[in-house]
PDB file of N, CA and C in Angstrom:
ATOM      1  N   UNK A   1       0.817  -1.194   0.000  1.00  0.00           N
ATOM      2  CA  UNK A   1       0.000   0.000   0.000  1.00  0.00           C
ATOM      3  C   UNK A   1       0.858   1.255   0.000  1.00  0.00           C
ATOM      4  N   UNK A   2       0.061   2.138   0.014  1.00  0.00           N
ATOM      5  CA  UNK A   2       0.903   3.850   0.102  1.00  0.00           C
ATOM      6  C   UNK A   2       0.699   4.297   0.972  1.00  0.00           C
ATOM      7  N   UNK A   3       2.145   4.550   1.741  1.00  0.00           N
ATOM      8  CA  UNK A   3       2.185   5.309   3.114  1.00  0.00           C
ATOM      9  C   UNK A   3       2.395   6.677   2.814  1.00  0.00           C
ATOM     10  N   UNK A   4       1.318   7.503   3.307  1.00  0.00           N
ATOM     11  CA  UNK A   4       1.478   8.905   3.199  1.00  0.00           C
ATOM     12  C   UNK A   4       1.489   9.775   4.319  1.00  0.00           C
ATOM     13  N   UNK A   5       2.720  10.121   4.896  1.00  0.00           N
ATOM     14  CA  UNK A   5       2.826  10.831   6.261  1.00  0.00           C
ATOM     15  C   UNK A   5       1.606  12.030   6.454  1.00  0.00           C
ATOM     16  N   UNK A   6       1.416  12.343   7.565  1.00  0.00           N
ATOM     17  CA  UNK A   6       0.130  13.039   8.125  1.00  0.00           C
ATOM     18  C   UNK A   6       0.440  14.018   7.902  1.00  0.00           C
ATOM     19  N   UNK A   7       1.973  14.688   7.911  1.00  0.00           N
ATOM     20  CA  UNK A   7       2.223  16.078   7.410  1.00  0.00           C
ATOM     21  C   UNK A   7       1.768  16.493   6.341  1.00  0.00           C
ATOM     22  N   UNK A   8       1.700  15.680   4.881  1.00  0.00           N
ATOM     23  CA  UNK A   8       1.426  15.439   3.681  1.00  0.00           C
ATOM     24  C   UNK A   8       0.301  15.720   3.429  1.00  0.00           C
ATOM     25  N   UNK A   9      -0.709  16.508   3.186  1.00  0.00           N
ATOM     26  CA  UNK A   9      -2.137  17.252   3.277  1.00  0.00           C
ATOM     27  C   UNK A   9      -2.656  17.430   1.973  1.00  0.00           C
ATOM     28  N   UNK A  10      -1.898  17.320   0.828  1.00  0.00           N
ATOM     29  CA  UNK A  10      -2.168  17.410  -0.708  1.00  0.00           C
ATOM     30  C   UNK A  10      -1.127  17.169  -1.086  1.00  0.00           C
ATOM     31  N   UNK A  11      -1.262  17.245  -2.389  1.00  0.00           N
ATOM     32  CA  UNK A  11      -0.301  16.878  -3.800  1.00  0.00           C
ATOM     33  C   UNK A  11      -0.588  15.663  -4.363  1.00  0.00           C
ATOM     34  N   UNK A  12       0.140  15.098  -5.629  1.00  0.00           N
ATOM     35  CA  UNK A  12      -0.379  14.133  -6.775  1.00  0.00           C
ATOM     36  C   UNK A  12       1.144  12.692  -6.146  1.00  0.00           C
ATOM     37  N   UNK A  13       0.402  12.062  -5.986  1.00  0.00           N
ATOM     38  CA  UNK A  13       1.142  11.085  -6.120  1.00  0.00           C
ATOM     39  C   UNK A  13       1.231  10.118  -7.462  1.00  0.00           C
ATOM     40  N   UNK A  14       2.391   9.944  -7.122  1.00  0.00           N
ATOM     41  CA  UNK A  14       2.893   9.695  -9.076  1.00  0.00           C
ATOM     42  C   UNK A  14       3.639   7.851  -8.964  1.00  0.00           C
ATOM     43  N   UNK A  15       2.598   7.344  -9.501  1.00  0.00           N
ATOM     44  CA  UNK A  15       2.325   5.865  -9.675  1.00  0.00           C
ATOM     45  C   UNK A  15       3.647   5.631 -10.698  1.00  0.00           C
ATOM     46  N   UNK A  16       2.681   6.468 -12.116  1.00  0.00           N
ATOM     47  CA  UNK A  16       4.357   6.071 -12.493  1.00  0.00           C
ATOM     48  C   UNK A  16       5.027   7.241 -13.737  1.00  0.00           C
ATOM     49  N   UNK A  17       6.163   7.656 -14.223  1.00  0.00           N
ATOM     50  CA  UNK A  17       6.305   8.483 -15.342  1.00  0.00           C
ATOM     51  C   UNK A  17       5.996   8.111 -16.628  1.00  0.00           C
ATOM     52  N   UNK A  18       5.665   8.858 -17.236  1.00  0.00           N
ATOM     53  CA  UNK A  18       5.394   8.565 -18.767  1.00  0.00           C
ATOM     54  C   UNK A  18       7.159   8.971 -19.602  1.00  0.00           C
ATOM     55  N   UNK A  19       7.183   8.023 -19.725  1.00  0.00           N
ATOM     56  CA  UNK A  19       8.668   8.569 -20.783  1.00  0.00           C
ATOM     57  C   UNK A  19       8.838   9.431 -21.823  1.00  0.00           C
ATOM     58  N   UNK A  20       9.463  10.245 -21.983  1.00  0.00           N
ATOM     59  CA  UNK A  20      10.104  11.531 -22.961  1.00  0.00           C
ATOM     60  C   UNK A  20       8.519  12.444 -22.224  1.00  0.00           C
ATOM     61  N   UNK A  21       8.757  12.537 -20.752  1.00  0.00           N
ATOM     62  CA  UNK A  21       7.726  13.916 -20.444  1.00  0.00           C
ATOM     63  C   UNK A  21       8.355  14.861 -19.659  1.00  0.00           C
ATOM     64  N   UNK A  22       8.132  15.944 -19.251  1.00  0.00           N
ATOM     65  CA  UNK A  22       9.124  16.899 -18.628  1.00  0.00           C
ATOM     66  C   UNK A  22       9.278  16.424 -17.302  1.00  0.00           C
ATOM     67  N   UNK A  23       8.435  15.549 -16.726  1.00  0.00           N
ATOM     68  CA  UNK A  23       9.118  14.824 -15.154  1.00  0.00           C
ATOM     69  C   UNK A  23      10.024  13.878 -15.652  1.00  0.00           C
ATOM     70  N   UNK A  24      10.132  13.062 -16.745  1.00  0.00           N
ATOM     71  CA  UNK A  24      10.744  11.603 -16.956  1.00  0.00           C
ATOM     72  C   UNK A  24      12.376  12.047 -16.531  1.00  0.00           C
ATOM     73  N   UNK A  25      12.738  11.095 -15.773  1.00  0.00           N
ATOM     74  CA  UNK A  25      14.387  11.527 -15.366  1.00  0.00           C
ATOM     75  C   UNK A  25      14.685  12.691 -14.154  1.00  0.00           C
ATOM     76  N   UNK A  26      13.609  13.218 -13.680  1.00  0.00           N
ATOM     77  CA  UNK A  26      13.592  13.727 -12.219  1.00  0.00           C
ATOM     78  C   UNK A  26      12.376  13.303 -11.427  1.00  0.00           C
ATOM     79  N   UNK A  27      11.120  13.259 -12.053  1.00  0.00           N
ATOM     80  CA  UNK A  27      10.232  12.503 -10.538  1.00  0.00           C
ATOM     81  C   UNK A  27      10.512  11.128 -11.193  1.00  0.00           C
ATOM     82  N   UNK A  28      10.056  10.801  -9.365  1.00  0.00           N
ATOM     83  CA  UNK A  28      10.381   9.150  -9.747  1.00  0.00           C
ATOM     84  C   UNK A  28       8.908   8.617  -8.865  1.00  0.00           C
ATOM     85  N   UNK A  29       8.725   7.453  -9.550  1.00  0.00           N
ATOM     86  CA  UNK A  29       7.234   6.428  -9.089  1.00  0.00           C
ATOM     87  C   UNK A  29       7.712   6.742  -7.216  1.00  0.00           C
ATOM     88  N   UNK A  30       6.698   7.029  -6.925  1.00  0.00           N
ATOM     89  CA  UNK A  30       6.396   6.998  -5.172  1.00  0.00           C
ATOM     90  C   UNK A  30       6.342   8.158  -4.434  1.00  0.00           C
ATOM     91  N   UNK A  31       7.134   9.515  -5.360  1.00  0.00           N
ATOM     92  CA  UNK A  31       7.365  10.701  -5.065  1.00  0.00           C
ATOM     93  C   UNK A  31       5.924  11.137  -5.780  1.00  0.00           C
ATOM     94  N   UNK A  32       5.678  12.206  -4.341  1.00  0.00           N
ATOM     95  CA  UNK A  32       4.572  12.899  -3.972  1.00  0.00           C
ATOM     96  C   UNK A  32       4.815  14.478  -4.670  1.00  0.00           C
ATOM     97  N   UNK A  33       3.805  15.139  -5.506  1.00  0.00           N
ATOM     98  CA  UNK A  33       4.554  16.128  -6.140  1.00  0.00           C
ATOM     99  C   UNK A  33       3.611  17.458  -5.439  1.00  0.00           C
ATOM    100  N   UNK A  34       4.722  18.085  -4.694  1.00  0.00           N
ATOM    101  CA  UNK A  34       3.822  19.105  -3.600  1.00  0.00           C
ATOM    102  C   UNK A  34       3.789  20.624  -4.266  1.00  0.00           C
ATOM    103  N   UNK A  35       4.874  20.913  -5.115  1.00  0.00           N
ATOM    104  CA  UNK A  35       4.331  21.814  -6.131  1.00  0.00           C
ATOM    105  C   UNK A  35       5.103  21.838  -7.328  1.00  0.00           C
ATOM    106  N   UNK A  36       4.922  22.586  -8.238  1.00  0.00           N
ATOM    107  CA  UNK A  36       5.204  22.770  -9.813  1.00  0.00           C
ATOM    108  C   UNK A  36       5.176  24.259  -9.527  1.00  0.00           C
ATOM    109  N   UNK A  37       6.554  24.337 -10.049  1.00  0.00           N
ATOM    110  CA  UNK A  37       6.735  26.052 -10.613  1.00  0.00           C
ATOM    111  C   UNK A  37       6.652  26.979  -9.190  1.00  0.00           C
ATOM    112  N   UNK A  38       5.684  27.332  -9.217  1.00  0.00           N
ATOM    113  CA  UNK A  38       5.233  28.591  -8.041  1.00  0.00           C
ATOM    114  C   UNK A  38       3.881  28.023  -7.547  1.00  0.00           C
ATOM    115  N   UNK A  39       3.196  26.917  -7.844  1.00  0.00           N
ATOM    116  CA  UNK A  39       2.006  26.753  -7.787  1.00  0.00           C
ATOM    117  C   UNK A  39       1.983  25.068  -6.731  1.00  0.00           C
ATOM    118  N   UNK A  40       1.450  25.651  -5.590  1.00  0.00           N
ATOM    119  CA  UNK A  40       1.387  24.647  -4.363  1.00  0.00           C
ATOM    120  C   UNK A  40       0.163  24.293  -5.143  1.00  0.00           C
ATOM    121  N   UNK A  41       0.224  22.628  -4.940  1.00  0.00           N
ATOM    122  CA  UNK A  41      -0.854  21.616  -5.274  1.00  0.00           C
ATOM    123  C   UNK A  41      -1.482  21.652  -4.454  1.00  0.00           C
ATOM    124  N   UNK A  42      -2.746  22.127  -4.404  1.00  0.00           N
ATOM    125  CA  UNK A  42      -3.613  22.012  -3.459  1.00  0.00           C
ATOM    126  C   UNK A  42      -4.995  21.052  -3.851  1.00  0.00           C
ATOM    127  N   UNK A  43      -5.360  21.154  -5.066  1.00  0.00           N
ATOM    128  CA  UNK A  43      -6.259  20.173  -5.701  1.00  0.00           C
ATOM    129  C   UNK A  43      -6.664  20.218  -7.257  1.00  0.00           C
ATOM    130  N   UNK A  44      -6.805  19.113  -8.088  1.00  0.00           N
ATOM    131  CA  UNK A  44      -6.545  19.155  -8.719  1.00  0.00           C
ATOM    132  C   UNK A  44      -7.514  20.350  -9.968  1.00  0.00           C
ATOM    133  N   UNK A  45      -8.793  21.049  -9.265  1.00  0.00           N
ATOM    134  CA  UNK A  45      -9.060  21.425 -10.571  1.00  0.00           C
ATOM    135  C   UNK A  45      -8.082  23.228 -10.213  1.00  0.00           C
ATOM    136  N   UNK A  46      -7.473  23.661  -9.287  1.00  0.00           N
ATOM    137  CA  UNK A  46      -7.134  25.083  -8.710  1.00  0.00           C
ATOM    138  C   UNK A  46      -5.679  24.807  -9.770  1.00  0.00           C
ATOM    139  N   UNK A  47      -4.906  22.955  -9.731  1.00  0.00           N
ATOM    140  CA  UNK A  47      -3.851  23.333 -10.533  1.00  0.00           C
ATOM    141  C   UNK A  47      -3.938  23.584 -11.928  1.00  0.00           C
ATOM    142  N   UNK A  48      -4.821  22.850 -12.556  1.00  0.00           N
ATOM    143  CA  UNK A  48      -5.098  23.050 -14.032  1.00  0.00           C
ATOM    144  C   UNK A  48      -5.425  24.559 -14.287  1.00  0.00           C
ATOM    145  N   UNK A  49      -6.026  25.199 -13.824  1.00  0.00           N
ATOM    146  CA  UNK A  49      -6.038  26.499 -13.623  1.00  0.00           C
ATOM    147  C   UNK A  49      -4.850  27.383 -13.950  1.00  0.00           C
ATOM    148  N   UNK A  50      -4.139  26.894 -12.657  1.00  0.00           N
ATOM    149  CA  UNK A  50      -3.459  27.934 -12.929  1.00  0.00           C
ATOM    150  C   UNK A  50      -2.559  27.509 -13.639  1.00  0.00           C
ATOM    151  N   UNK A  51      -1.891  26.040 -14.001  1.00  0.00           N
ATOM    152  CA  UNK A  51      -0.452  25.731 -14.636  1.00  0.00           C
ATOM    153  C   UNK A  51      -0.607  26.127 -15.892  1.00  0.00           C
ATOM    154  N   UNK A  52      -1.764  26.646 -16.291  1.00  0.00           N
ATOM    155  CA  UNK A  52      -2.387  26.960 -17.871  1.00  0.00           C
ATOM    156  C   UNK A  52      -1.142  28.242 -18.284  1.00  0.00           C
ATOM    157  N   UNK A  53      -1.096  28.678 -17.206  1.00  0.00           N
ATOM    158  CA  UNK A  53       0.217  30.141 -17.249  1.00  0.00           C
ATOM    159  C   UNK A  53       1.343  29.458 -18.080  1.00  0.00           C
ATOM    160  N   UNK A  54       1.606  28.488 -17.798  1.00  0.00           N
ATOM    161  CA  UNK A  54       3.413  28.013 -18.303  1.00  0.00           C
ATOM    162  C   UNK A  54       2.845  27.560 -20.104  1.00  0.00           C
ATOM    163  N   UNK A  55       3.867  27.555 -20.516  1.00  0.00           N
ATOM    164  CA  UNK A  55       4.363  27.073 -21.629  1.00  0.00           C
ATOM    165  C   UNK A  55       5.578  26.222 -22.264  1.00  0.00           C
ATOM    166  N   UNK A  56       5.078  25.134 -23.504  1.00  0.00           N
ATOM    167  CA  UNK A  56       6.312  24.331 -23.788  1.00  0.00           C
ATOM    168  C   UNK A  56       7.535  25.366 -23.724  1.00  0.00           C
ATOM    169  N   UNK A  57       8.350  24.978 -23.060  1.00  0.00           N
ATOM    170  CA  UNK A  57       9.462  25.726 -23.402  1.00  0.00           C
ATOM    171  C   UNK A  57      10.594  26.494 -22.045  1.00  0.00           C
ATOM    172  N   UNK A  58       9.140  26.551 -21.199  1.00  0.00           N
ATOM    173  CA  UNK A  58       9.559  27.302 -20.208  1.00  0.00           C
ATOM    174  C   UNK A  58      10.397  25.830 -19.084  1.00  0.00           C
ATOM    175  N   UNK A  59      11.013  26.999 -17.817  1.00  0.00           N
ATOM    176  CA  UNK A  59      11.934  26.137 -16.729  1.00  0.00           C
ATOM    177  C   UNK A  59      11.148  26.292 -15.841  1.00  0.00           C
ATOM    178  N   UNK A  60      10.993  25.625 -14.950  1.00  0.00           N
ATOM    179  CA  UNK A  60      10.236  25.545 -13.673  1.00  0.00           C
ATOM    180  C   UNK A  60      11.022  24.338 -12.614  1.00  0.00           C
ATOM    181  N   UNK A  61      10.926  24.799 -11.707  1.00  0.00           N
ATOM    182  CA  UNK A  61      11.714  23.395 -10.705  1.00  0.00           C
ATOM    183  C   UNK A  61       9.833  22.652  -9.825  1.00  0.00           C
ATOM    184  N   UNK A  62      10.685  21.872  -9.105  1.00  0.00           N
ATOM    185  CA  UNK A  62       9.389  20.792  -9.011  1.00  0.00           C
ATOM    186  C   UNK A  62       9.294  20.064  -7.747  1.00  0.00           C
ATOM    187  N   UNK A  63       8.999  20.749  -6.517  1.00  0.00           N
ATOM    188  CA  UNK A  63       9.249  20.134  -5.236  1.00  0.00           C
ATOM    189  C   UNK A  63       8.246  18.565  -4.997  1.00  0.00           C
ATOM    190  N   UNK A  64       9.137  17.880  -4.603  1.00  0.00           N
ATOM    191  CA  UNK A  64       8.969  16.460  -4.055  1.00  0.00           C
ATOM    192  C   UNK A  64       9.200  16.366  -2.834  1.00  0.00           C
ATOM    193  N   UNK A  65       8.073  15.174  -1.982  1.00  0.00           N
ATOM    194  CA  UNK A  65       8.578  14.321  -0.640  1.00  0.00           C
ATOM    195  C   UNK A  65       8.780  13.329  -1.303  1.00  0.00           C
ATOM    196  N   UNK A  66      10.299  13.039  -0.790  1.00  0.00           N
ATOM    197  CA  UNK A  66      10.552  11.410  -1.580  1.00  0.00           C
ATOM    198  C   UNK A  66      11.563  11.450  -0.111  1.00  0.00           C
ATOM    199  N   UNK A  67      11.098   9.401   0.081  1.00  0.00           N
ATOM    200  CA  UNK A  67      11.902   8.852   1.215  1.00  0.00           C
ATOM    201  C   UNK A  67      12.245   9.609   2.744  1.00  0.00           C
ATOM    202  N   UNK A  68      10.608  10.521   2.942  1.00  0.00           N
ATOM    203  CA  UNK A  68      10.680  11.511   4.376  1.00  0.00           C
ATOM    204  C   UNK A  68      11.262  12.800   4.262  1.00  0.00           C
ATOM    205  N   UNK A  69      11.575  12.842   2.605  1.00  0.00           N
ATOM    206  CA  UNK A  69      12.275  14.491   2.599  1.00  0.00           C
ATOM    207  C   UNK A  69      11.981  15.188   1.709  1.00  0.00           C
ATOM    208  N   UNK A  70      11.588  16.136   1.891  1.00  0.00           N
ATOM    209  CA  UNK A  70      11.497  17.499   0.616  1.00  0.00           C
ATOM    210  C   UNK A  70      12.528  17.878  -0.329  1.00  0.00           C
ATOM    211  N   UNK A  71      12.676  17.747  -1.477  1.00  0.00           N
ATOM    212  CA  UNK A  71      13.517  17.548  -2.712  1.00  0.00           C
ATOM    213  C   UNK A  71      12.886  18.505  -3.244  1.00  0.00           C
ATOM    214  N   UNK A  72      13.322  19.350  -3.688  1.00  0.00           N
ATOM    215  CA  UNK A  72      13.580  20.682  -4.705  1.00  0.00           C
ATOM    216  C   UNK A  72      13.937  20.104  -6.350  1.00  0.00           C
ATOM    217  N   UNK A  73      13.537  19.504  -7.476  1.00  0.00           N
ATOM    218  CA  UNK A  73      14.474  19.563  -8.843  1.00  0.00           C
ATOM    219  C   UNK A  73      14.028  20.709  -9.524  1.00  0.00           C
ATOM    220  N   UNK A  74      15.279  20.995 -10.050  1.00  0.00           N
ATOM    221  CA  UNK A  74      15.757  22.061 -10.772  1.00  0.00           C
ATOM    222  C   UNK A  74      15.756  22.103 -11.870  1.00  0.00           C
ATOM    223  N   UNK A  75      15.454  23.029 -12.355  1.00  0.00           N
ATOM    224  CA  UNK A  75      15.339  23.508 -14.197  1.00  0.00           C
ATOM    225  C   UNK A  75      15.343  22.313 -15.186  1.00  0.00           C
ATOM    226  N   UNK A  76      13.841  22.205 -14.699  1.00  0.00           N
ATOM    227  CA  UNK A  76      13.106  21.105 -15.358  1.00  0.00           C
ATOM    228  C   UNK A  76      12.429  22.389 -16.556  1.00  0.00           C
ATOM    229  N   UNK A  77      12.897  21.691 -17.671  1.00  0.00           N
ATOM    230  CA  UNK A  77      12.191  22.441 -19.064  1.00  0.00           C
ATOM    231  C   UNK A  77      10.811  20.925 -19.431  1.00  0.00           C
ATOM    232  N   UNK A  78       9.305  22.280 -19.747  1.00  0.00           N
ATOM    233  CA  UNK A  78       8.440  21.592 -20.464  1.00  0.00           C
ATOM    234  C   UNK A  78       8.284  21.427 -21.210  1.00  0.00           C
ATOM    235  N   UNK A  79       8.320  20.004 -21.534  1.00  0.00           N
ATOM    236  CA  UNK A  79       7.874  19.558 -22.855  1.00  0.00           C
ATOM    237  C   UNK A  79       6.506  19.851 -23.374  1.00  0.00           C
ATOM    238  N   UNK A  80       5.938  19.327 -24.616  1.00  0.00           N
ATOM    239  CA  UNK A  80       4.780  19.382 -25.072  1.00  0.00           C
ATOM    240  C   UNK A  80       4.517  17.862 -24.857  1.00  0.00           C
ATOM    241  N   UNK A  81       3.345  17.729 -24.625  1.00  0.00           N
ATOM    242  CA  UNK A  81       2.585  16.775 -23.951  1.00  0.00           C
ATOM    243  C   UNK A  81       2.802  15.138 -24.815  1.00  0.00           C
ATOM    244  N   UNK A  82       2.724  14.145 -24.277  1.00  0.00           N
ATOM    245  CA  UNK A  82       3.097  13.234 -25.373  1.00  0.00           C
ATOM    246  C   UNK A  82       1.894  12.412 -25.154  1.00  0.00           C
ATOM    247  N   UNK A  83       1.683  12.319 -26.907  1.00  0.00           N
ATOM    248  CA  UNK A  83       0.975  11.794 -26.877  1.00  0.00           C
ATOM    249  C   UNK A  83       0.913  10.120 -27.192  1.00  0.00           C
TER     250      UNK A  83
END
């Protein structure tokens, strides 16, 4: 099952990556994704909302709890969506 510490109050937990996508090669399956860019995950229709701001092209970093700790990745560029 999935243990999700009580501190942990939102964000997307990520089963698994889709390959050649702008997480593939920094989130990894089990890591909890607590925000994107500037935008705290709070639920999912407030993120679609607002992530509508970014564009292919742009950098954004991508905070994770992975293994009890908060992980920061860095200048993650977006791709266009794969289909």
């Amino acid at each position: 099952g999935i243990t999700i510490p009580d501190n942990i109050t939102a964000g997307f937990y990520v089963h698994e990556v889709t390959a050649g996508s702008s997480a593939d090669g920094y989130v990894l399956p089990g890591d909890i994704i607590l925000q994107i860019g500037d935008i705290v995950i709070t639920n999912l229709y407030n993120f679609s909302a607002e992530f509508s701001k970014y564009h292919v092209g742009d950098v954004i970093d991508i905070v994770v709890y992975r293994n009890g700790e908060t992980i920061t990745l860095s200048d993650i560029e977006l791709k266009s969506k794969v289909n």
